[in-house]
Protein backbone atom coordinates (compact mmCIF):
# COMPACT_ATOMS: atom_id res chain seq x y z
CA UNK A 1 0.00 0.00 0.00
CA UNK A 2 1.32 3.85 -0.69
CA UNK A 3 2.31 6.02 1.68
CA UNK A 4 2.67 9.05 -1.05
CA UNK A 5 0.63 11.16 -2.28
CA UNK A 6 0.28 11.54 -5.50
CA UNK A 7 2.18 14.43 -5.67
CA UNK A 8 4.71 13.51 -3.77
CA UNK A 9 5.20 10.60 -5.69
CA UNK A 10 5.51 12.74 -8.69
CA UNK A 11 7.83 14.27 -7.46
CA UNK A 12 10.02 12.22 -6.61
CA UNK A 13 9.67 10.40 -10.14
CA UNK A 14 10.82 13.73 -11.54
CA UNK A 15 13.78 13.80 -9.53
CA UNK A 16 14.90 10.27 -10.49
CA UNK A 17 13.95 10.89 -14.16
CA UNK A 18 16.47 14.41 -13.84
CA UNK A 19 18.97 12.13 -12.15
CA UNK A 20 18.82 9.77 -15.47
CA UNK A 21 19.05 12.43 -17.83
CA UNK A 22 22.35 13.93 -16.16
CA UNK A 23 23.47 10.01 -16.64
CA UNK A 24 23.65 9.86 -12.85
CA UNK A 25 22.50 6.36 -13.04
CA UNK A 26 23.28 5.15 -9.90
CA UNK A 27 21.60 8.14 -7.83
CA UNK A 28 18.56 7.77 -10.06
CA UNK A 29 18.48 4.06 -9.79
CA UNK A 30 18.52 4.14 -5.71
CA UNK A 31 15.76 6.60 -5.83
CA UNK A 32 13.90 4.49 -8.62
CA UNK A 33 13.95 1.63 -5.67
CA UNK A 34 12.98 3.74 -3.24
CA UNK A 35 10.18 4.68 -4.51
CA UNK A 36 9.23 1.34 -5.23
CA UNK A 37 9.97 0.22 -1.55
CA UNK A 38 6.68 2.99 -0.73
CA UNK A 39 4.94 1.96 -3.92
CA UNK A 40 5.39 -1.55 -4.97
CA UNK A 41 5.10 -2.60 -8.04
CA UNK A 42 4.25 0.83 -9.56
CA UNK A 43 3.86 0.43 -13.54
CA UNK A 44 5.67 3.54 -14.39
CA UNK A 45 8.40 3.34 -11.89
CA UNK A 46 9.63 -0.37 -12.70
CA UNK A 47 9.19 0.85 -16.45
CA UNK A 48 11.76 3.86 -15.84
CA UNK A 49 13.70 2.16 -13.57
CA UNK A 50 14.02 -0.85 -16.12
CA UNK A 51 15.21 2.03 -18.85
CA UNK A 52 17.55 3.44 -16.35
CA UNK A 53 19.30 -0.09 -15.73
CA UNK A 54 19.31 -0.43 -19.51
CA UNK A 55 21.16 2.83 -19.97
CA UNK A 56 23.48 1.99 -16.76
CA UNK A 57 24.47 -1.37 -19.23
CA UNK A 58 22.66 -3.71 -16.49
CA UNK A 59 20.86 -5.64 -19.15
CA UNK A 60 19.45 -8.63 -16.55
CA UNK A 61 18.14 -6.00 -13.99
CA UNK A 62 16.35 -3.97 -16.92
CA UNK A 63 14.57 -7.11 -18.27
CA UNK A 64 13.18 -8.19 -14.63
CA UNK A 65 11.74 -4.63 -14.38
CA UNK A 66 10.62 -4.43 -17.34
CA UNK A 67 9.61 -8.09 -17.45
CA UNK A 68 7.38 -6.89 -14.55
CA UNK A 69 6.29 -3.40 -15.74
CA UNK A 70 4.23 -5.31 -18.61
CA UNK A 71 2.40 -7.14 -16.01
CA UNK A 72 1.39 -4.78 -13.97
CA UNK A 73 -0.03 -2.74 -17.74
CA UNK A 74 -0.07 -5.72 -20.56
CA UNK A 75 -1.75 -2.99 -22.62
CA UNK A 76 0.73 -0.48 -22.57
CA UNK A 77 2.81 -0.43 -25.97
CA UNK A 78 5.76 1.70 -24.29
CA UNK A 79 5.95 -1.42 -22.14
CA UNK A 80 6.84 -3.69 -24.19
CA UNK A 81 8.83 -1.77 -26.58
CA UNK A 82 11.06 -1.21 -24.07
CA UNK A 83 11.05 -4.73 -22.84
CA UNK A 84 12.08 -5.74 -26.34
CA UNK A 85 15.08 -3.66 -26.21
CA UNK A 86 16.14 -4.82 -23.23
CA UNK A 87 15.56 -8.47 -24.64
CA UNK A 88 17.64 -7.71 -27.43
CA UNK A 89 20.70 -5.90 -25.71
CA UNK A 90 20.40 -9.19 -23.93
CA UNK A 91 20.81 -11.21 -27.09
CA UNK A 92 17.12 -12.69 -27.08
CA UNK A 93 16.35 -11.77 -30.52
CA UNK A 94 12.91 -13.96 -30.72
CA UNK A 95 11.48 -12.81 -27.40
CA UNK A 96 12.17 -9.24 -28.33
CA UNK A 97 10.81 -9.38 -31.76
CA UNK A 98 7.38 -10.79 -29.85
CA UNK A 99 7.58 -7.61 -27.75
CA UNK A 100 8.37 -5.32 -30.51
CA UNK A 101 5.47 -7.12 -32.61
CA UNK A 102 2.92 -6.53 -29.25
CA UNK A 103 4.16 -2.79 -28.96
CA UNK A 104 2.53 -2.20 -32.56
CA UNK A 105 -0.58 -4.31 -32.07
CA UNK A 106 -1.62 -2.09 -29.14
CA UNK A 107 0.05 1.15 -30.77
CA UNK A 108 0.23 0.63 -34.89
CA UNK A 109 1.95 4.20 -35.34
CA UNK A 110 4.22 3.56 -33.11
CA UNK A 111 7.51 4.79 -34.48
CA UNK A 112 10.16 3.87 -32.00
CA UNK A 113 8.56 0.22 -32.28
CA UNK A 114 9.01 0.54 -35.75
CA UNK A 115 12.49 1.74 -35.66
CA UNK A 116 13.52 -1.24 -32.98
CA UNK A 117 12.40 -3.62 -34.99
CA UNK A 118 14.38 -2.94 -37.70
CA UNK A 119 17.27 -2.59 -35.98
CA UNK A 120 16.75 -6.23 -35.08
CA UNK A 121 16.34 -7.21 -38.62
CA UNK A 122 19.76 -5.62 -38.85
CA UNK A 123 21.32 -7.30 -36.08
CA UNK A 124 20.08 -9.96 -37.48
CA UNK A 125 21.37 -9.77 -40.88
CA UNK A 126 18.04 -9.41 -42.43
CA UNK A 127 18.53 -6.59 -44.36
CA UNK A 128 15.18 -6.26 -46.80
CA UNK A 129 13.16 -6.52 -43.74
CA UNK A 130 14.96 -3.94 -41.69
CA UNK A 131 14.58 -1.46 -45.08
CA UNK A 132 11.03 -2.28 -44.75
CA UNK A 133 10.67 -1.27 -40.98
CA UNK A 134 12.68 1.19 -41.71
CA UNK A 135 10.20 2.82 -43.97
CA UNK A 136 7.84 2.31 -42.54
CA UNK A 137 9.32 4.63 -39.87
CA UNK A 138 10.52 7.42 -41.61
CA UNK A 139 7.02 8.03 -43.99
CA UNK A 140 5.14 8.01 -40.65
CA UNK A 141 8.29 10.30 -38.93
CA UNK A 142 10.78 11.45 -42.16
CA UNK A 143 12.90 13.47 -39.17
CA UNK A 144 13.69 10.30 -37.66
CA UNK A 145 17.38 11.04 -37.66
CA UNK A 146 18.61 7.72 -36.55
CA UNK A 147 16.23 5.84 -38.82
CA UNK A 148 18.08 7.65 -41.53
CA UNK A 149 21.28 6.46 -40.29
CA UNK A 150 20.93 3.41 -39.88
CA UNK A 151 18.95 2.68 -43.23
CA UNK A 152 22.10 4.32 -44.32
CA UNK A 153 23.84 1.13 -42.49
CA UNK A 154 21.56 -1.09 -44.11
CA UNK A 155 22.03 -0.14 -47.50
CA UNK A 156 25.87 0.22 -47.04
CA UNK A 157 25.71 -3.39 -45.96
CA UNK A 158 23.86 -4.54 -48.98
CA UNK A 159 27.16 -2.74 -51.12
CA UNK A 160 24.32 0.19 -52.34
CA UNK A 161 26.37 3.27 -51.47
CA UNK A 162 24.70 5.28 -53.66
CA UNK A 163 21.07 4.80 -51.18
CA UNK A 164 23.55 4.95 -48.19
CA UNK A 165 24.84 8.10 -49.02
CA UNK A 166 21.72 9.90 -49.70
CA UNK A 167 20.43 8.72 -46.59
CA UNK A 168 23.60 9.57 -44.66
CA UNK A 169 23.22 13.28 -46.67
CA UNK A 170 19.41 13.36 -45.21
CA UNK A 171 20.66 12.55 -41.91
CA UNK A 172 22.86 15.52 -42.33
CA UNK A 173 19.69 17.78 -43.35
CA UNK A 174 18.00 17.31 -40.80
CA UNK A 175 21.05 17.91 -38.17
CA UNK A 176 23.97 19.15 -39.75
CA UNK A 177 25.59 19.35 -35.92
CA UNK A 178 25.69 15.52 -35.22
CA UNK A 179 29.02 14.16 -35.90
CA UNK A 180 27.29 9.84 -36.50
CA UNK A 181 25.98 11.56 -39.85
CA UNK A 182 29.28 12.97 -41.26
CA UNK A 183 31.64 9.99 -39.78
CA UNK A 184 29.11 7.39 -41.48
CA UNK A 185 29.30 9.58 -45.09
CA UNK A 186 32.98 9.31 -44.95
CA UNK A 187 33.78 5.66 -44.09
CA UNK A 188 30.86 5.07 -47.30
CA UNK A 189 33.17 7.25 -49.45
CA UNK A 190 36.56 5.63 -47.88
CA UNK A 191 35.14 2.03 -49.08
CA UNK A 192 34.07 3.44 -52.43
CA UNK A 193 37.81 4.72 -52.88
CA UNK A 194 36.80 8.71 -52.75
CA UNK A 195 39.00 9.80 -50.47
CA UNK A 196 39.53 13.63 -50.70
CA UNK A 197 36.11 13.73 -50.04
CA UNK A 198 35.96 11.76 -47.05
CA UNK A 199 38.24 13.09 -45.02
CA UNK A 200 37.22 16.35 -44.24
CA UNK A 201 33.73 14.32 -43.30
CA UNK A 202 35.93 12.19 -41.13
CA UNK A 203 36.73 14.92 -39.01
CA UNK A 204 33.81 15.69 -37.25
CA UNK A 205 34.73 12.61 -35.21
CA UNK A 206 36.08 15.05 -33.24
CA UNK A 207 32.81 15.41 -31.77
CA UNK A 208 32.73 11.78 -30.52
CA UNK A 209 32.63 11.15 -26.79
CA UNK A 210 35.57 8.70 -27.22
CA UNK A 211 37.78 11.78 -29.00
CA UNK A 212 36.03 14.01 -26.63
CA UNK A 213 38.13 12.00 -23.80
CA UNK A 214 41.23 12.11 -25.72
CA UNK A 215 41.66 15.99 -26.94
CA UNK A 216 41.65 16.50 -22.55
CA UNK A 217 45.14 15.05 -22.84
CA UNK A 218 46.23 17.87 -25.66
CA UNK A 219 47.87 20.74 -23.66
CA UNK A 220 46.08 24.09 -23.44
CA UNK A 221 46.09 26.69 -26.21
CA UNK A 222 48.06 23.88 -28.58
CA UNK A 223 46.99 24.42 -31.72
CA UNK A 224 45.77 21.70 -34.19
CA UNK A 225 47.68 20.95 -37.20
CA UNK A 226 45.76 21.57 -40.42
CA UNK A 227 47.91 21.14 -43.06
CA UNK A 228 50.49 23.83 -42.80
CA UNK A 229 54.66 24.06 -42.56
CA UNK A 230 55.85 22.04 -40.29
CA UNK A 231 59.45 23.09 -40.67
CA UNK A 232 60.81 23.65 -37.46
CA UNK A 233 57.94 22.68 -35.49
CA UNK A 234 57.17 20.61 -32.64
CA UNK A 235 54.26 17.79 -33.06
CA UNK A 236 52.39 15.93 -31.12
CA UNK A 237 50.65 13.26 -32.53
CA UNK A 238 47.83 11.41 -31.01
CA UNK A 239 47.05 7.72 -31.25
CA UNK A 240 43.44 7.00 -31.80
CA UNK A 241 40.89 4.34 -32.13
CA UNK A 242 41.45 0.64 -32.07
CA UNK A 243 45.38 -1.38 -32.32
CA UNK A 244 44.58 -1.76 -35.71
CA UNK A 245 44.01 1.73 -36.68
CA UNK A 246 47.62 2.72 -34.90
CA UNK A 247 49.42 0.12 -36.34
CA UNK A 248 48.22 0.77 -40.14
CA UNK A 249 48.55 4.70 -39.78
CA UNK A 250 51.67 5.06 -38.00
CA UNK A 251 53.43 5.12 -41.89
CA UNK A 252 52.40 8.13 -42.27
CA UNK A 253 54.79 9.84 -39.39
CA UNK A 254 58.08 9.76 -41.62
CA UNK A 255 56.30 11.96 -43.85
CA UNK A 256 56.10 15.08 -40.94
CA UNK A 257 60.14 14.40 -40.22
CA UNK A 258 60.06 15.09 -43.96
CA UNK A 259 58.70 18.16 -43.46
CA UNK A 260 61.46 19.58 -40.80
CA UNK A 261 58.93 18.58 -37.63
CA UNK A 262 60.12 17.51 -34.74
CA UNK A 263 57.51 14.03 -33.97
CA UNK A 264 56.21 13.08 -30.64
CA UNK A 265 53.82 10.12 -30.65
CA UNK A 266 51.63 9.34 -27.57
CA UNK A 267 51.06 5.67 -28.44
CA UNK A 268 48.39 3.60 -27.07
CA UNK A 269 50.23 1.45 -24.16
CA UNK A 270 49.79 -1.82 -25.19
CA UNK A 271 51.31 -0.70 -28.41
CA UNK A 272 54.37 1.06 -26.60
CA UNK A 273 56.68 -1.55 -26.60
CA UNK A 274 56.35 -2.90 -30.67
CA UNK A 275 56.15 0.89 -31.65
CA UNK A 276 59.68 1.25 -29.54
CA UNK A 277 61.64 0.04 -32.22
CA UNK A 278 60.12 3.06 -34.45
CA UNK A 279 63.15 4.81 -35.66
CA UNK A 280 61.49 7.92 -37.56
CA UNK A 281 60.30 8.98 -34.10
CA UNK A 282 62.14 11.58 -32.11
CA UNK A 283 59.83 11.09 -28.96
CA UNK A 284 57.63 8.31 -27.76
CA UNK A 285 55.20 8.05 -24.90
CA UNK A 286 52.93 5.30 -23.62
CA UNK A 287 49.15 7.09 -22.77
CA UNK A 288 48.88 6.04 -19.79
CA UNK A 289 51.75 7.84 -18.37
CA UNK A 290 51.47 11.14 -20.26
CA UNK A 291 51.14 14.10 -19.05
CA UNK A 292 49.93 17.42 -20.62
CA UNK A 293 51.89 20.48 -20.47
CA UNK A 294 51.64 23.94 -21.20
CA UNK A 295 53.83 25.21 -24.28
CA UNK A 296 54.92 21.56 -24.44
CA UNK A 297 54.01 21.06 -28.25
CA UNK A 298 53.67 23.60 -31.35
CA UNK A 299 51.12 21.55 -32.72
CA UNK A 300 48.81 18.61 -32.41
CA UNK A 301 47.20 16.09 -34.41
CA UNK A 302 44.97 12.74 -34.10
CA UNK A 303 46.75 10.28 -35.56
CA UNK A 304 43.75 9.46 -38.39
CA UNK A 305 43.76 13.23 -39.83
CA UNK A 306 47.04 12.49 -40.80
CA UNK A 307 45.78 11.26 -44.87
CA UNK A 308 43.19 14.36 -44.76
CA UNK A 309 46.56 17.15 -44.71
CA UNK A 310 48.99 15.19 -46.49
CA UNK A 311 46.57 14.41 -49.53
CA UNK A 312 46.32 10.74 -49.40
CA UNK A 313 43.98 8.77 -52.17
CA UNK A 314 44.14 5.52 -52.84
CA UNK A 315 47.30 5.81 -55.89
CA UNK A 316 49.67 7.73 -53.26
CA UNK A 317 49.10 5.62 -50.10
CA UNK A 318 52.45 4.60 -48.59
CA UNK A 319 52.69 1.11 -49.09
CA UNK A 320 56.06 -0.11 -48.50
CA UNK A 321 56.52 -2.99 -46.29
CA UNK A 322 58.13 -4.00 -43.69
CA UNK A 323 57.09 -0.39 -41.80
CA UNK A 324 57.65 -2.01 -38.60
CA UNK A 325 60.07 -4.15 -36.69
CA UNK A 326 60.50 -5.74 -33.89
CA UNK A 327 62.80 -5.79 -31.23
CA UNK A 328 65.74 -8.18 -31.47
CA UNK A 329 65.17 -9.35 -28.19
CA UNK A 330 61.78 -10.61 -28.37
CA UNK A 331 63.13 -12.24 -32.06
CA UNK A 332 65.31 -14.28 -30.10
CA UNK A 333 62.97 -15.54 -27.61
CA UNK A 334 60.78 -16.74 -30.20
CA UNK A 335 62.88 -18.17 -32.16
CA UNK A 336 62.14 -21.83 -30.28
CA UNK A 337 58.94 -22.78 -31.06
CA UNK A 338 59.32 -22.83 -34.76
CA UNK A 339 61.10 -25.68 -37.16
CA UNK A 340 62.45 -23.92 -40.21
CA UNK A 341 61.62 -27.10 -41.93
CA UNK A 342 57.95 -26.73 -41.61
CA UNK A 343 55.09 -24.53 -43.45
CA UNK A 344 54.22 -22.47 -40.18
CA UNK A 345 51.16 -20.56 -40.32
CA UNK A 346 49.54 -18.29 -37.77
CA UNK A 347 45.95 -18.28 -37.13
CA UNK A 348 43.83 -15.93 -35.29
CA UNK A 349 39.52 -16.22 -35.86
CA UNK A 350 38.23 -14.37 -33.18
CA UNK A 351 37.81 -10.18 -32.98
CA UNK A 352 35.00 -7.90 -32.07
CA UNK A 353 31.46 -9.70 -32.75
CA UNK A 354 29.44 -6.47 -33.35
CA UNK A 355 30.91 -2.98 -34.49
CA UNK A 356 28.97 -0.25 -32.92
CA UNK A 357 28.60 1.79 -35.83
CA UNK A 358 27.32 -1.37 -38.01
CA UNK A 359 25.82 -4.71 -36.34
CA UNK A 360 25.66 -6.54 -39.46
CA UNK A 361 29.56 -6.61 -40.24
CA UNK A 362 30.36 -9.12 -37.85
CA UNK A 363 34.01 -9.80 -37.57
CA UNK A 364 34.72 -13.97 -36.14
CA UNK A 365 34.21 -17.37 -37.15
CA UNK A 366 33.84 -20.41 -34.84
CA UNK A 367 36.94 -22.62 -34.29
CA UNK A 368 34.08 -25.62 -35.79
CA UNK A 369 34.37 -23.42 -38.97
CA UNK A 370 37.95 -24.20 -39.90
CA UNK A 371 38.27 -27.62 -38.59
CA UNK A 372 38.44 -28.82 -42.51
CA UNK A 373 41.71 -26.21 -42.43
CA UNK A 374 43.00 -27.93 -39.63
CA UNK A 375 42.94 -31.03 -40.62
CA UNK A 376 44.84 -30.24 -44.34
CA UNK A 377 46.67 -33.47 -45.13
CA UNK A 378 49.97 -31.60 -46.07
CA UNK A 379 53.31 -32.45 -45.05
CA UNK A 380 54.81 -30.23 -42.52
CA UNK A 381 52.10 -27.72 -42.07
CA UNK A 382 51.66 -26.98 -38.91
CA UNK A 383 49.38 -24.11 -37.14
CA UNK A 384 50.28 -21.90 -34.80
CA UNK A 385 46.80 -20.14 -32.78
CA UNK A 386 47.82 -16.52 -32.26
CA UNK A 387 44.14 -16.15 -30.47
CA UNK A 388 43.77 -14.33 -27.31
CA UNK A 389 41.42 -15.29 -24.10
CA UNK A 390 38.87 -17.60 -23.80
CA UNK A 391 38.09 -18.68 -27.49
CA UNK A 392 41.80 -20.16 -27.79
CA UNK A 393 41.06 -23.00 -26.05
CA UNK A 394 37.67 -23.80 -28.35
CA UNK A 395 39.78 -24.65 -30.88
CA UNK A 396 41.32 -27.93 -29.21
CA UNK A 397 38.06 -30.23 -29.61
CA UNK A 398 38.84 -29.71 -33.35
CA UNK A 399 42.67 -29.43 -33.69
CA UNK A 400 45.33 -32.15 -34.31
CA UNK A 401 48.55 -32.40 -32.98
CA UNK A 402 49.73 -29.89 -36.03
CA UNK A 403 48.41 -27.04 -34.21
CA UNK A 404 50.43 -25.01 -31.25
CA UNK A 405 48.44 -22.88 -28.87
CA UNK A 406 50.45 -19.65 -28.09
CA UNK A 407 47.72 -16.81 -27.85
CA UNK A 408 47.60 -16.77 -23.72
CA UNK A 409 51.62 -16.67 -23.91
CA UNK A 410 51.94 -13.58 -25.92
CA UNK A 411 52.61 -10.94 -23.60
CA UNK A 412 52.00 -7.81 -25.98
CA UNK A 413 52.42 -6.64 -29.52
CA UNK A 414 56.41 -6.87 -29.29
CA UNK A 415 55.82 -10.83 -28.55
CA UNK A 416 53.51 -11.10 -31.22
CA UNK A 417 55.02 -9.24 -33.86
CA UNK A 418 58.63 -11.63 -32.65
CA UNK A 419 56.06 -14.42 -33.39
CA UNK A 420 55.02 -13.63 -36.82
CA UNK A 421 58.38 -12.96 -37.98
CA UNK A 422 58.91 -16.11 -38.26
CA UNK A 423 55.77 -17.68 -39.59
CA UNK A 424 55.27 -18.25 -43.13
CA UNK A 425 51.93 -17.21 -43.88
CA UNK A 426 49.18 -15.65 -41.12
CA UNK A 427 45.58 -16.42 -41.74
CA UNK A 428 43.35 -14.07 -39.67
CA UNK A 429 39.86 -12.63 -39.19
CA UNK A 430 39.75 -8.25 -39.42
CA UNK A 431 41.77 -7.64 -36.53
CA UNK A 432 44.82 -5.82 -35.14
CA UNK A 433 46.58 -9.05 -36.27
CA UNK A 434 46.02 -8.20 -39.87
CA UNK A 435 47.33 -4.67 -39.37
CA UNK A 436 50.19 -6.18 -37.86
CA UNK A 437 51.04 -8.81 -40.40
CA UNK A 438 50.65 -6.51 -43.08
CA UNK A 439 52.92 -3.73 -41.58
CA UNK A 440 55.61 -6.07 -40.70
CA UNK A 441 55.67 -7.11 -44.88
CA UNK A 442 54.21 -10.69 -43.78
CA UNK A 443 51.86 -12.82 -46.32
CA UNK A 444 48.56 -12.55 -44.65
CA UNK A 445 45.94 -14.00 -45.79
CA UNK A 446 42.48 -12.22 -44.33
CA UNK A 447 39.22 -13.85 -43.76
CA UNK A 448 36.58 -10.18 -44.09
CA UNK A 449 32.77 -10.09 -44.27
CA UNK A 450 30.82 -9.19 -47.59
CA UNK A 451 30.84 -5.76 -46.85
CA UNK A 452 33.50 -5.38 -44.60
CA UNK A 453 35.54 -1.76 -42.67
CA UNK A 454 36.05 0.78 -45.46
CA UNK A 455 39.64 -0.09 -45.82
CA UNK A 456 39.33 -3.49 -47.51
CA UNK A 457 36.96 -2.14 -50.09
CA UNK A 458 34.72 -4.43 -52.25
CA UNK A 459 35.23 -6.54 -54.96
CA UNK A 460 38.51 -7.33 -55.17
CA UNK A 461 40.90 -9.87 -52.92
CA UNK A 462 44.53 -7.22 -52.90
CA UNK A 463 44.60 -4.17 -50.41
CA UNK A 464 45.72 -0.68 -51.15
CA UNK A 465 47.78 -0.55 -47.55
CA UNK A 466 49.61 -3.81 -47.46
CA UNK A 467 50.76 -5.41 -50.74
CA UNK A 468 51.42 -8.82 -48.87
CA UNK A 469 47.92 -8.98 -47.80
CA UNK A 470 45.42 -11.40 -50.19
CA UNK A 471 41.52 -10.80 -49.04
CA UNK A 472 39.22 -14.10 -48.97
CA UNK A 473 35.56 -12.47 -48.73
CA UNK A 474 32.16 -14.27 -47.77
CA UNK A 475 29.61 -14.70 -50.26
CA UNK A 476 26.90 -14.65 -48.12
CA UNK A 477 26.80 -12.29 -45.04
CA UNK A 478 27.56 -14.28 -41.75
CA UNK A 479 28.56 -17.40 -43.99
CA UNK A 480 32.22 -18.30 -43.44
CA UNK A 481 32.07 -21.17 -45.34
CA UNK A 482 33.05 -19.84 -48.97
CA UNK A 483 36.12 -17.94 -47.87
CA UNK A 484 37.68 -21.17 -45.93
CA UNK A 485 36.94 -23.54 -48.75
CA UNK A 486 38.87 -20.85 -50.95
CA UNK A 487 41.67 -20.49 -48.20
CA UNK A 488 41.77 -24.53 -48.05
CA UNK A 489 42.11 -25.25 -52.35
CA UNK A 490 44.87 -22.48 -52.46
CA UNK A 491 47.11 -23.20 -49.17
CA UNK A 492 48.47 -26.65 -50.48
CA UNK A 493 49.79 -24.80 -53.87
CA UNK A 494 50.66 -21.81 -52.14
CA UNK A 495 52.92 -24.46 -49.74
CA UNK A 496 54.28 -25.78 -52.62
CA UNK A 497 55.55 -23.06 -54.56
CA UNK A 498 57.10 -21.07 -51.26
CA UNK A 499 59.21 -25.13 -50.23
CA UNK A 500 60.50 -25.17 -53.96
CA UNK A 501 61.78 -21.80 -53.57
């Protein structure tokens, strides 16, 4: 039974909605229980509670609520909508499409509904249904601006980059201020090969909360590099994104020595001790120890605006390999494992499952899926897993004894990059591994989805940034299958041409 009035207990709601808003989520979510303690099983307080434990990334918490806000009001469609989110942050596609389905029974215009749903489809890989929805959205709402993105997504996925940049362009329309609208127009141009176009859209990154975090560590009143002499000049340059992203732009940093600058890098740690050996560098620093200060630098840069001022397109990338080497002394402690007699190859199937900016390009296979590759009949092959954590030991219900496990003893990128050194070939899903490979001048052989990160491009199976890499693509989105069985017909030739030589 309550012991609030009703206004009180508005007002309280209120207060916990406010907290929510200012992302306060553990404040708001104490108060959300609270209130519940005085008024159990109030509909609209498990159902913001539920949204706040969604936001706060407590995905099991948010379905119970939720779970029990639609049974306190069955017939509420903002219920169940988000109950179906919930379900599907939670990976229960099936019970979310039900509540997605039940939101637009009770509520038919029901645009958020609409626009969940087909983000399902996406996740899903169903990409004519999630158009569909999508539509379906944006003629009942056309300022949808998300819808518009990720339509965008959809059609990008389905290689129509002509439909995914006019949606990406309406996106822009309708809020010229939001950086997801510019960032997504410039990775469609990047994998369609127009680059001087796409950078200056790449820039509004800047705006990202992840960048957002990193220009804090740029001291105060430094100015940002846009293109200009550099003669003379002190630069600080600084790392960005993911491993892979470091370890593939990095080659551009000889060309600001070139220029009469004087190069600091702040490198992402883990990379620290591979990008040691970097001998174009004047100045190195690991993140996690740097500190900013004043009248330190004459410039700045992020590391990925680096092709926007020094004109890069796809004819003047700089390609040559090896770029990177590593230290002697990991070399030598490496040099062990490996018989010189023997085709050694490196394998590594396993990276991020789900991008954020694109759910359908998925990027890992399941150890099951190259058991046919491990199990090659050819004389002296033997594998090498370069995997890290958990998924590593997957692999051993389907491997032989021609296949070493090393992943868990790699220590960091200076180990790993020892490792490859000495392999032969490295077959690997779109990682940092590939990056690596590449940059060290290895033949890598890379397993990418249908329409995979704007770097690898479409339609073709060389790579514009590493001329040792060979691309085997799916057919089929999610479908692993047609790659391997390429991978598996060419690795015995391959084998035999590199032993005769």
């Amino acid at each position: 039974m309550s012991n609030l009035t009703a206004d009180e207990l508005l007002t309280l709601l209120q207060q916990a909605t406010a907290l929510q808003k200012q992302k306060q989520y553990p404040q708001a979510i104490d108060l959300f229980e609270t209130i519940l303690q005085r008024v159990p099983e109030h509909p609209a307080t498990l159902f913001l509670l539920g949204i706040t434990y969604l936001n706060a990334g407590k995905i099991r918490a948010a379905v119970d609520r939720l779970t029990r806000a639609v049974m306190q009001e069955p017939a509420n469609a903002d219920f169940h909508n988000g109950l179906g989110t919930a379900l599907r942050r939670d990976g229960r596609y099936s019970a979310a499409l039900d509540r997605y389905k039940e939101a637009l029974e009770l509520t038919p215009n029901h645009d958020e509904a609409r626009f969940n749903l087909a983000d399902l489809h996406m996740d899903r890989g169903a990409h004519a249904e999630a158009l569909n929805w999508y539509d379906q959205a944006l003629n009942s709402n056309p300022t949808l601006y998300s819808a518009w993105i990720n339509k965008g997504l959809c059609h990008k996925s389905l290689q129509q980059f002509d439909k995914a940049e006019a949606c990406f362009l309406k996106a822009i329309q309708l809020d010229r201020k939001q950086p997801d609208g510019h960032v997504n127009l410039a990775t469609n141009r990047l994998i369609t090969g127009r680059y001087s176009t796409a950078w200056p859209e790449y820039a509004w990154r800047f705006l990202l909360p992840d960048m957002q975090k990193l220009l804090k560590l740029v001291p105060k009143g430094c100015k940002r590099w846009s293109g200009e002499s550099l003669q003379d000049k002190h630069i600080m340059v600084m790392a960005e994104q993911g491993f892979g992203d470091n370890i593939q732009f990095v080659r551009h940093l000889p060309k600001l020595k070139q220029m009469g600058a004087t190069v600091t890098f702040i490198a992402p740690t883990a990379l620290f001790p591979l990008f040691k050996t970097i001998s174009y560098l004047d100045h190195l620093q690991a993140i996690n120890t740097y500190k900013p200060q004043d009248n330190q630098f004459d410039l700045f840069t992020m590391l990925m605006d680096l092709p926007q001022w020094l004109d890069i397109t796809p004819k003047t990338i700089p390609n040559q390999v090896p770029y990177l080497t590593p230290d002697s002394h990991y070399q030598e402690k490496w040099r062990d494992p490996f018989d010189s007699n023997n085709f050694n190859v490196g394998l590594v199937w396993y990276g991020n499952t789900l991008y954020h900016d694109d759910p359908s390009r998925r990027r890992a296979c399941t150890p099951e899926a190259l058991k046919e590759l491990l199990a090659l009949p050819v004389n002296g092959l033997t594998f090498f897993s370069l995997q890290k954590g958990e998924q590593e030991q997957q692999i051993q219900e389907y491997a032989g004894k021609n296949l070493h496990l090393l992943g868990d003893k790699l220590v960091d990128f200076a180990d790993t990059a020892a490792v490859v050194t000495q392999l032969d070939l490295v077959i690997t899903i779109d990682t940092a591994m590939a990056h690596l490979a590449g940059a060290l001048g290895k033949p890598v052989w890379m397993l990418t989805a249908q329409t995979p990160d704007w770097r690898w491009q479409t339609n073709r199976d060389d790579c514009d940034w590493y001329p040792t890499m060979t691309l085997f693509r799916q057919q089929n989105p999610g479908d692993w299958s047609y790659p391997i069985k390429q991978i598996i017909e060419k690795l015995p030739q391959h084998i035999a041409r590199e032993m005769k030589s």
